[in-house]
PDB file of N, CA and C in Angstrom:
ATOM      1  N   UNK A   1      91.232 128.683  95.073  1.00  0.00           N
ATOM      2  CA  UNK A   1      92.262 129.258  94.220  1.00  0.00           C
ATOM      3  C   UNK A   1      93.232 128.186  93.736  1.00  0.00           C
ATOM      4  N   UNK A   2      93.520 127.092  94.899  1.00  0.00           N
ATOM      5  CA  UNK A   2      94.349 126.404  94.205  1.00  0.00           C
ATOM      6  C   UNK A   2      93.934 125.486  93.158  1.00  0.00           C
ATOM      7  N   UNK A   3      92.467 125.092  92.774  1.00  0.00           N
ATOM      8  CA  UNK A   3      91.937 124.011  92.467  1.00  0.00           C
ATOM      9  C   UNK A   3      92.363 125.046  90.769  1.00  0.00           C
ATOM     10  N   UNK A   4      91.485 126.259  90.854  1.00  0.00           N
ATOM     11  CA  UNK A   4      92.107 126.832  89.666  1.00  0.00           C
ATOM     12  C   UNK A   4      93.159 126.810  89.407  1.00  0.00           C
ATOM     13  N   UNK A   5      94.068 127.500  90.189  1.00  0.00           N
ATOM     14  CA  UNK A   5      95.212 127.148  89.268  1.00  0.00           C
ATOM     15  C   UNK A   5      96.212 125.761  88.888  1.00  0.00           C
ATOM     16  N   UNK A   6      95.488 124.932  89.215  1.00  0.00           N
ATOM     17  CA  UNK A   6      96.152 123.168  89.070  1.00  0.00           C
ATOM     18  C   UNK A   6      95.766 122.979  87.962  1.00  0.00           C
ATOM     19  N   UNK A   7      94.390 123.121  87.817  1.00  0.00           N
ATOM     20  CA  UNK A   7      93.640 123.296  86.104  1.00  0.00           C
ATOM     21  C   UNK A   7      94.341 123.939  85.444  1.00  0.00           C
ATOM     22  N   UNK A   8      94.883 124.990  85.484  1.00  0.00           N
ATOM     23  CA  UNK A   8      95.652 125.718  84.252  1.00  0.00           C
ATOM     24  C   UNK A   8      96.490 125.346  84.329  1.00  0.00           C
ATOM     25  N   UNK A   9      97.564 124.879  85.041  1.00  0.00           N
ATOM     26  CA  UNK A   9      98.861 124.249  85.116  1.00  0.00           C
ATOM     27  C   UNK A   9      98.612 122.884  83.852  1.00  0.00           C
ATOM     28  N   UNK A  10      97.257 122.060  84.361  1.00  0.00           N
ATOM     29  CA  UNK A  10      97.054 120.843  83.884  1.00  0.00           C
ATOM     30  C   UNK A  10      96.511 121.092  81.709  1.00  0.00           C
ATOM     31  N   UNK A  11      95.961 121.848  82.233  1.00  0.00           N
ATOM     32  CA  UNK A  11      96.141 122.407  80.552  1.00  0.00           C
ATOM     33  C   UNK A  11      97.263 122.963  79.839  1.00  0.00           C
ATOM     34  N   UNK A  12      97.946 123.450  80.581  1.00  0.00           N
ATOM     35  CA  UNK A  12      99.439 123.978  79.806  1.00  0.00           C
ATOM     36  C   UNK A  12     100.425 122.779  79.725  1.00  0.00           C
ATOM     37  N   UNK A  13     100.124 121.783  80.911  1.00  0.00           N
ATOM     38  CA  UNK A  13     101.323 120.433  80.672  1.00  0.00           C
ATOM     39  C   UNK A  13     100.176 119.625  79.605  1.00  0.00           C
ATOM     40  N   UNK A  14      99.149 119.599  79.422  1.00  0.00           N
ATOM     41  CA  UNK A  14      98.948 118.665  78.199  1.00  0.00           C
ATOM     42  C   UNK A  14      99.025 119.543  76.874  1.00  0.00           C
ATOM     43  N   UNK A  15      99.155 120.637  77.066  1.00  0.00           N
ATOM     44  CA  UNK A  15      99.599 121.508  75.581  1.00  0.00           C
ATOM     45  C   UNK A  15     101.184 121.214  75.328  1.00  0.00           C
ATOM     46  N   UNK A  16     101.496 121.352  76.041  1.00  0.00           N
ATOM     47  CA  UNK A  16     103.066 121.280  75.946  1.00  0.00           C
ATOM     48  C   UNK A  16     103.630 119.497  75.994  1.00  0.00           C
ATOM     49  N   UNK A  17     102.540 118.497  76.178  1.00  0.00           N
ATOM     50  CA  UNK A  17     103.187 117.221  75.978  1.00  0.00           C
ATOM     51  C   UNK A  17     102.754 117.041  74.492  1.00  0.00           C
ATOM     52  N   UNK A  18     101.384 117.396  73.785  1.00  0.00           N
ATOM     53  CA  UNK A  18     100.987 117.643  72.553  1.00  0.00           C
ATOM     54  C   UNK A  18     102.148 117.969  71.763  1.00  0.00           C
ATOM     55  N   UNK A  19     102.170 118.951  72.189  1.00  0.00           N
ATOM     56  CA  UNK A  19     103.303 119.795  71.520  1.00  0.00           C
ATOM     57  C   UNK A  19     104.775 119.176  70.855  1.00  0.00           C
ATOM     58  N   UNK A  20     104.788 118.321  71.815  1.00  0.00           N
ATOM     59  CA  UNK A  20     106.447 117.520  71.817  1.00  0.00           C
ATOM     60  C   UNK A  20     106.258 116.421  71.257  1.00  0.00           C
ATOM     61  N   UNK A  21     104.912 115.910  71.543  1.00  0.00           N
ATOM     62  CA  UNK A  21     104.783 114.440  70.992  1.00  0.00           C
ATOM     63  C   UNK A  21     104.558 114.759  69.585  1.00  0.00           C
ATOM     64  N   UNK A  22     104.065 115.919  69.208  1.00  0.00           N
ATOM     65  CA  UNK A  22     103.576 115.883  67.744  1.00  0.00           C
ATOM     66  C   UNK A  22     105.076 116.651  66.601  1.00  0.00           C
ATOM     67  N   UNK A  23     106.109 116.785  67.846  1.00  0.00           N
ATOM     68  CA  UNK A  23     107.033 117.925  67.031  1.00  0.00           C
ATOM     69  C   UNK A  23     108.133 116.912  66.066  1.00  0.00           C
ATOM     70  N   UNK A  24     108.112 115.624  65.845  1.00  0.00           N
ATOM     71  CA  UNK A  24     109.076 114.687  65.027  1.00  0.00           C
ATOM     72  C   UNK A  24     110.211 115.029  65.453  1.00  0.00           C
ATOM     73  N   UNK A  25     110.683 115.743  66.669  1.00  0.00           N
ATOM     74  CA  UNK A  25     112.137 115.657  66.778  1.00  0.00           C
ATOM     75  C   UNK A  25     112.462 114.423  67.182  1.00  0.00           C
ATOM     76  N   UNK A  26     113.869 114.137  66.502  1.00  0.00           N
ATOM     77  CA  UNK A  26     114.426 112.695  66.937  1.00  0.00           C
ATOM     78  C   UNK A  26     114.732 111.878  68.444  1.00  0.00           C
ATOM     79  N   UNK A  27     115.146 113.111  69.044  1.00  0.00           N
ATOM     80  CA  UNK A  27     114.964 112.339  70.399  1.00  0.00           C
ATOM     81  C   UNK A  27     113.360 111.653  70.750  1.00  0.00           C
ATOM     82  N   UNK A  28     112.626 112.719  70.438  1.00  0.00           N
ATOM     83  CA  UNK A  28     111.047 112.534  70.720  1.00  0.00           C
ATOM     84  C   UNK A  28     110.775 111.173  70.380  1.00  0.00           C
ATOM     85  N   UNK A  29     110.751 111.078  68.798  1.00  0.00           N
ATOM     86  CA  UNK A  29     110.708 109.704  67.995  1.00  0.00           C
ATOM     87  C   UNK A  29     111.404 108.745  68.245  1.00  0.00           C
ATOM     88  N   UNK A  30     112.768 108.681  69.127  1.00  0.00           N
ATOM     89  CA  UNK A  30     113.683 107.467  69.307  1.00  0.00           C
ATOM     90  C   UNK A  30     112.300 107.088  70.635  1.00  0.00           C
ATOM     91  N   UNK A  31     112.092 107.612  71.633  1.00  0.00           N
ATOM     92  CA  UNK A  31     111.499 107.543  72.329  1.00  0.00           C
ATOM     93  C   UNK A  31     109.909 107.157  72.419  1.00  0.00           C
ATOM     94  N   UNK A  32     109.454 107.624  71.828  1.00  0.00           N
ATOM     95  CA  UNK A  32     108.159 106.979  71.055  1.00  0.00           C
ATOM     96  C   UNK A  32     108.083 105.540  70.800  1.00  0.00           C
ATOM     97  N   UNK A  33     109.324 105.488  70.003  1.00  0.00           N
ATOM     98  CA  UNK A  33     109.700 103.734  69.762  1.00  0.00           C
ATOM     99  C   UNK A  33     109.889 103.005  70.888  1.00  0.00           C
ATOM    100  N   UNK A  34     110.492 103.231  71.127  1.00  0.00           N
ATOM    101  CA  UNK A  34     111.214 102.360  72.263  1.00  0.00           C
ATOM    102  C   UNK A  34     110.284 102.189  73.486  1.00  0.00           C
ATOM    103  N   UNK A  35     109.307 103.682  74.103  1.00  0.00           N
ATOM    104  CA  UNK A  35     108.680 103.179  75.003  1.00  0.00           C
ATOM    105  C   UNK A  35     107.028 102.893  74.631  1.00  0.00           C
ATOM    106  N   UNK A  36     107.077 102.706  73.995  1.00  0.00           N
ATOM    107  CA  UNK A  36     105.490 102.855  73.062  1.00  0.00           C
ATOM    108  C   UNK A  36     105.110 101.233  72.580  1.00  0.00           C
ATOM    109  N   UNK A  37     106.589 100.280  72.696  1.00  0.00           N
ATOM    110  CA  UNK A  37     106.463  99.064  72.851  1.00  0.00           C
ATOM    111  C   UNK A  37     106.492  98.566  73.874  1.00  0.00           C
ATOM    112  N   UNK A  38     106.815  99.165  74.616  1.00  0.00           N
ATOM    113  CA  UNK A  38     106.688  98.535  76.584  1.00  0.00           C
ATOM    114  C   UNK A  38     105.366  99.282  77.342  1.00  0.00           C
ATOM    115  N   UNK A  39     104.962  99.946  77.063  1.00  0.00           N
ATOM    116  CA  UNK A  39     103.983 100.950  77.991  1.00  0.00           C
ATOM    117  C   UNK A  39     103.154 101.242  77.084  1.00  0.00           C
ATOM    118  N   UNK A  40     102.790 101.047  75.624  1.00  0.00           N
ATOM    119  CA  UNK A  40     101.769 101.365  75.084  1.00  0.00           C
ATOM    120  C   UNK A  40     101.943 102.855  74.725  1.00  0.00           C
ATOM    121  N   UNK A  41     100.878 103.460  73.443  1.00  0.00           N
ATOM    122  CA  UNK A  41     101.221 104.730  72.738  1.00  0.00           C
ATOM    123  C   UNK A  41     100.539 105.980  73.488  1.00  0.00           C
ATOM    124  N   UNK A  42      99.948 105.864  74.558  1.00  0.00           N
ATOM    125  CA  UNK A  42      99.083 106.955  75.514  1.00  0.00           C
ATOM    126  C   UNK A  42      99.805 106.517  76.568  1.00  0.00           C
ATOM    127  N   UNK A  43     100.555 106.404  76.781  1.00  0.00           N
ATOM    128  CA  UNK A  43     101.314 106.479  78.075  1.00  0.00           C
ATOM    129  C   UNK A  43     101.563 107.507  79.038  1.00  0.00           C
ATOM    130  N   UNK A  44     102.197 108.473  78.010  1.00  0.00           N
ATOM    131  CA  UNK A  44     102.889 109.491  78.731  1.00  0.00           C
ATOM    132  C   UNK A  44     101.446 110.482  78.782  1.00  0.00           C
ATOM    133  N   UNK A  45      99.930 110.666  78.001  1.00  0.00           N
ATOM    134  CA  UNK A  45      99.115 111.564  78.485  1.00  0.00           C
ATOM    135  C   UNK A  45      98.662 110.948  79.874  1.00  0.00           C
ATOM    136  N   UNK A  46      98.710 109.417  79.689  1.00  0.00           N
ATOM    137  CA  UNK A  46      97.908 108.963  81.109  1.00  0.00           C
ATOM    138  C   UNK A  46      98.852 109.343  82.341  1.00  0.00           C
ATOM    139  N   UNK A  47     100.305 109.303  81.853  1.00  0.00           N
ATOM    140  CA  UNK A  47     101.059 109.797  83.187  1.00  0.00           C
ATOM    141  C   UNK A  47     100.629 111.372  83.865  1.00  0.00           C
ATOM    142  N   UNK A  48     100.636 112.284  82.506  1.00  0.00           N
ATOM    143  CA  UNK A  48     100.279 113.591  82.794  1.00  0.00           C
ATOM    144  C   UNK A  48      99.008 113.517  83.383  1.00  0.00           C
ATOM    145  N   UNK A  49      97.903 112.575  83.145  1.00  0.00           N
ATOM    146  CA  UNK A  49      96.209 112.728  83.682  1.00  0.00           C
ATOM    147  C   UNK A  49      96.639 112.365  85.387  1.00  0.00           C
ATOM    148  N   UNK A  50      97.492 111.609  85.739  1.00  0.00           N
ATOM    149  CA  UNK A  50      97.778 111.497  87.069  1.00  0.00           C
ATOM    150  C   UNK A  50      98.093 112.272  87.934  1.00  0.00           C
ATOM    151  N   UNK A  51      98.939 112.926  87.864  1.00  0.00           N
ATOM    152  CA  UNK A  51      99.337 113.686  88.042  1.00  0.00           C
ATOM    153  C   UNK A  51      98.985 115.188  87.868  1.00  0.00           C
ATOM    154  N   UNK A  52      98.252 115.054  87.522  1.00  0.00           N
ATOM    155  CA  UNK A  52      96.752 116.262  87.495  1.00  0.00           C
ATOM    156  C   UNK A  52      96.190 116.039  88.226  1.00  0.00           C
ATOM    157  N   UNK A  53      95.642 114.652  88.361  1.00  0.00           N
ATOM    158  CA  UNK A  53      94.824 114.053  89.227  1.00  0.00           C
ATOM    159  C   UNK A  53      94.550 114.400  90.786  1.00  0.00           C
ATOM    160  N   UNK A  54      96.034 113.648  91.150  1.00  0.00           N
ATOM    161  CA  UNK A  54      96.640 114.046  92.417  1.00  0.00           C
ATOM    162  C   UNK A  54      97.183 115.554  92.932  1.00  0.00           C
ATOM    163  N   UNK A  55      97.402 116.292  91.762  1.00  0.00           N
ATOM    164  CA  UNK A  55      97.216 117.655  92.107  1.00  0.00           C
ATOM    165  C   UNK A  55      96.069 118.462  92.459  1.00  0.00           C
ATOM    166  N   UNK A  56      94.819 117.829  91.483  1.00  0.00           N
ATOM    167  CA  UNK A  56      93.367 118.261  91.978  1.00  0.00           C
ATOM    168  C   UNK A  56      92.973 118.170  93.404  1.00  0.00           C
ATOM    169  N   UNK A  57      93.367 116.861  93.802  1.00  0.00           N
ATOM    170  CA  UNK A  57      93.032 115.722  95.137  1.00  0.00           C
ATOM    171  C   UNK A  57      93.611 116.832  95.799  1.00  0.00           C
ATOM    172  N   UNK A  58      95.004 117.160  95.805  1.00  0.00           N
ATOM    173  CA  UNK A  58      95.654 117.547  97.385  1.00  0.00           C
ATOM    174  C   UNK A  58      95.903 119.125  97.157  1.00  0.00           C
ATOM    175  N   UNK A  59      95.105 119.860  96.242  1.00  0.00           N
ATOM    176  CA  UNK A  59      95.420 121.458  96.036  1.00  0.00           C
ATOM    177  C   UNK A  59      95.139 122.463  97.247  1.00  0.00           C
ATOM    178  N   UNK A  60      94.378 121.549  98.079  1.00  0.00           N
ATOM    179  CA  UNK A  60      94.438 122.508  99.296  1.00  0.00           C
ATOM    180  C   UNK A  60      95.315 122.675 100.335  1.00  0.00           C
ATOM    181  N   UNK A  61      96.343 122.025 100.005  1.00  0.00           N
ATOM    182  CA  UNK A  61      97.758 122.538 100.346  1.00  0.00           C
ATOM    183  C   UNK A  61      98.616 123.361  99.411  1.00  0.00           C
ATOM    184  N   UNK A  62      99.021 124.333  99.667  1.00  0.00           N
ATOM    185  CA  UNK A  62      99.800 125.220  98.901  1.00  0.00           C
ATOM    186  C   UNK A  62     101.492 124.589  98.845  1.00  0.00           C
ATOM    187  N   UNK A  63     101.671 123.428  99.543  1.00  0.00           N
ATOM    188  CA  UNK A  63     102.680 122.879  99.096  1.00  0.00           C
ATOM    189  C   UNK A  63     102.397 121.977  97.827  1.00  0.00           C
ATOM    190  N   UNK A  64     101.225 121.197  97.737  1.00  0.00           N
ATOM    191  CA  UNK A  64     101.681 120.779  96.459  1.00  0.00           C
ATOM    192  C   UNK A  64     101.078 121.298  95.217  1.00  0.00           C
ATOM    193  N   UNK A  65     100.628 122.724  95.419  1.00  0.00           N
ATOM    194  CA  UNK A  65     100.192 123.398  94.058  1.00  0.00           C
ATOM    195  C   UNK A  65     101.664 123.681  93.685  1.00  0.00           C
ATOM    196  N   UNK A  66     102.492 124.146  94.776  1.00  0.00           N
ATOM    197  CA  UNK A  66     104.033 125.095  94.345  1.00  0.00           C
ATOM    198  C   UNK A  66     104.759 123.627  93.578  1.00  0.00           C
ATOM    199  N   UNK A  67     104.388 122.653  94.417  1.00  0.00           N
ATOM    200  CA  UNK A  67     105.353 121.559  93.340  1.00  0.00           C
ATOM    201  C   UNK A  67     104.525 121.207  91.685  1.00  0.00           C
ATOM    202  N   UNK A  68     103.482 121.329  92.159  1.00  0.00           N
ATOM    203  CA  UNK A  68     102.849 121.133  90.230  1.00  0.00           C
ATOM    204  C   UNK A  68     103.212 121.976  89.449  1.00  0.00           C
ATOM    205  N   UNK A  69     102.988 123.161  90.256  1.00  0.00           N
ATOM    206  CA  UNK A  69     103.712 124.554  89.491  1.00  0.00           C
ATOM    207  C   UNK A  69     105.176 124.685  88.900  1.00  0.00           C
ATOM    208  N   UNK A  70     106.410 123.482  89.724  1.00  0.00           N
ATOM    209  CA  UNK A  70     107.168 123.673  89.312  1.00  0.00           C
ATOM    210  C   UNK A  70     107.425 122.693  88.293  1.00  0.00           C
ATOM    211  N   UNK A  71     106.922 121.697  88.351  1.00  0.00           N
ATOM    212  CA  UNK A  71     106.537 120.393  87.312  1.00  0.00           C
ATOM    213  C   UNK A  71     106.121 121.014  86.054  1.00  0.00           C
ATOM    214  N   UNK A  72     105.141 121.792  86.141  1.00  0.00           N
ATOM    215  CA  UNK A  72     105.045 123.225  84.920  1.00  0.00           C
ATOM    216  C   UNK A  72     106.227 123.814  84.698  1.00  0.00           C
ATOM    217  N   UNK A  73     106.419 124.292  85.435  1.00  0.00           N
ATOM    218  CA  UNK A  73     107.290 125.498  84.665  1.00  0.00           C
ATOM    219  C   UNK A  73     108.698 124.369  84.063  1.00  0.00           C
ATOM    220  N   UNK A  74     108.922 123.448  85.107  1.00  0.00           N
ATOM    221  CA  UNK A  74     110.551 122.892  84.091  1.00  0.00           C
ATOM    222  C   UNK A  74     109.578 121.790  82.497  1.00  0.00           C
ATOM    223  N   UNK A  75     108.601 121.514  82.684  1.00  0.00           N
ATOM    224  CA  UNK A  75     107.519 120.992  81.083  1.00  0.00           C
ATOM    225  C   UNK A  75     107.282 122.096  80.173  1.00  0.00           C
ATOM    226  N   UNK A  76     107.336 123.677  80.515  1.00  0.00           N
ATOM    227  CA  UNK A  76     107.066 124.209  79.311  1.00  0.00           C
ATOM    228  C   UNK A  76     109.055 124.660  78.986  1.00  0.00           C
ATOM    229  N   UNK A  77     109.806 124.865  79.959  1.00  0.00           N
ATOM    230  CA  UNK A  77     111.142 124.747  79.253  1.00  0.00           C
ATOM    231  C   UNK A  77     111.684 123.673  78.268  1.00  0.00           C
ATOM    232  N   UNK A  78     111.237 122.681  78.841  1.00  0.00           N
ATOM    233  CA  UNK A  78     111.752 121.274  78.196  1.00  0.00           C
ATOM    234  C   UNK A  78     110.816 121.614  76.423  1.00  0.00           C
ATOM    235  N   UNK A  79     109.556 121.986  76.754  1.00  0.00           N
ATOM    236  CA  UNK A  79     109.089 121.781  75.459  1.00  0.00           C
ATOM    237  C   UNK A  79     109.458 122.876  74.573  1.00  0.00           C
ATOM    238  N   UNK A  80     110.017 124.003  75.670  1.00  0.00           N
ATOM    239  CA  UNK A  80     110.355 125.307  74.548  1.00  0.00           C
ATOM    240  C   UNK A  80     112.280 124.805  73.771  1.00  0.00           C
ATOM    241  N   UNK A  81     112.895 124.182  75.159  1.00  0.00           N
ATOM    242  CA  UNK A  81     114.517 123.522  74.473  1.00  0.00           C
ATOM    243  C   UNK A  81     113.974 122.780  73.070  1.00  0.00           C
ATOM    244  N   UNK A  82     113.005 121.593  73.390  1.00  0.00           N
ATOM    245  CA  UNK A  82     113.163 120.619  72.387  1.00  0.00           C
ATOM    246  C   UNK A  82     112.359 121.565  71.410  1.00  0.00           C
ATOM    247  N   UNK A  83     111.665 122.436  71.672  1.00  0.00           N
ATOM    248  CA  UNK A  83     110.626 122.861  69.939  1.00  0.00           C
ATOM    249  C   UNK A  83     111.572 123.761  69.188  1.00  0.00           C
ATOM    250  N   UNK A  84     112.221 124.341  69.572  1.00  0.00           N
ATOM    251  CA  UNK A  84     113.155 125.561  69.313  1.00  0.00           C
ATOM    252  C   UNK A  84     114.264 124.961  68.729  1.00  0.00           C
ATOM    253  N   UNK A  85     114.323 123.308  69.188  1.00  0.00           N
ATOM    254  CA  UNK A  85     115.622 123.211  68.921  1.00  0.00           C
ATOM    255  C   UNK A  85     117.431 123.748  69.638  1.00  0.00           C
ATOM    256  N   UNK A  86     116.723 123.525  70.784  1.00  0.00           N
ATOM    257  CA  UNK A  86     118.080 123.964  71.610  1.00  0.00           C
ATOM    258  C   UNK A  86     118.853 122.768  72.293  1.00  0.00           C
ATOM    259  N   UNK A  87     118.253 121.044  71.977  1.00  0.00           N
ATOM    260  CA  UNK A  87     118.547 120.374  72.810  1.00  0.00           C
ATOM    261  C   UNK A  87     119.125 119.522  71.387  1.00  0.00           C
TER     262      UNK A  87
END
């Protein structure tokens, strides 16, 4: 159960980094710049693939599905503030 639901977690945080990276808001874009010359322009999916990663690895603890889960849930707020325009 947990392996499933890390997978869906891991598809909703790369929808929702899509989402932000592709939305031209200015914070987004100041940011783009700035770290996209130090860390390269796939940065932040390879951070998210990690971190999937290691959620796959250790899902048979229900402690760290509840922390991916919450790594979700504050990534689709952040992407609903910045898409909406609340930030």
């Amino acid at each position: 159960m947990g392996l499933i639901l890390c997978f869906l977690f891991g598809i909703t945080n790369f929808s929702c980094h899509r989402a932000v990276m592709e939305s031209k808001h200015p914070f987004v874009e100041d940011t783009k710049l700035y770290f996209g010359q130090h860390i390269g322009k796939y940065a932040g999916y390879i951070f998210e693939f990690i971190i999937l990663l290691g959620a796959l690895v250790y899902n048979e603890s229900f402690i760290f599905v509840l922390i991916y889960m919450t790594y979700t849930a504050l990534n689709m707020t952040t992407a609903y503030l910045l898409l909406n325009n609340k930030l």
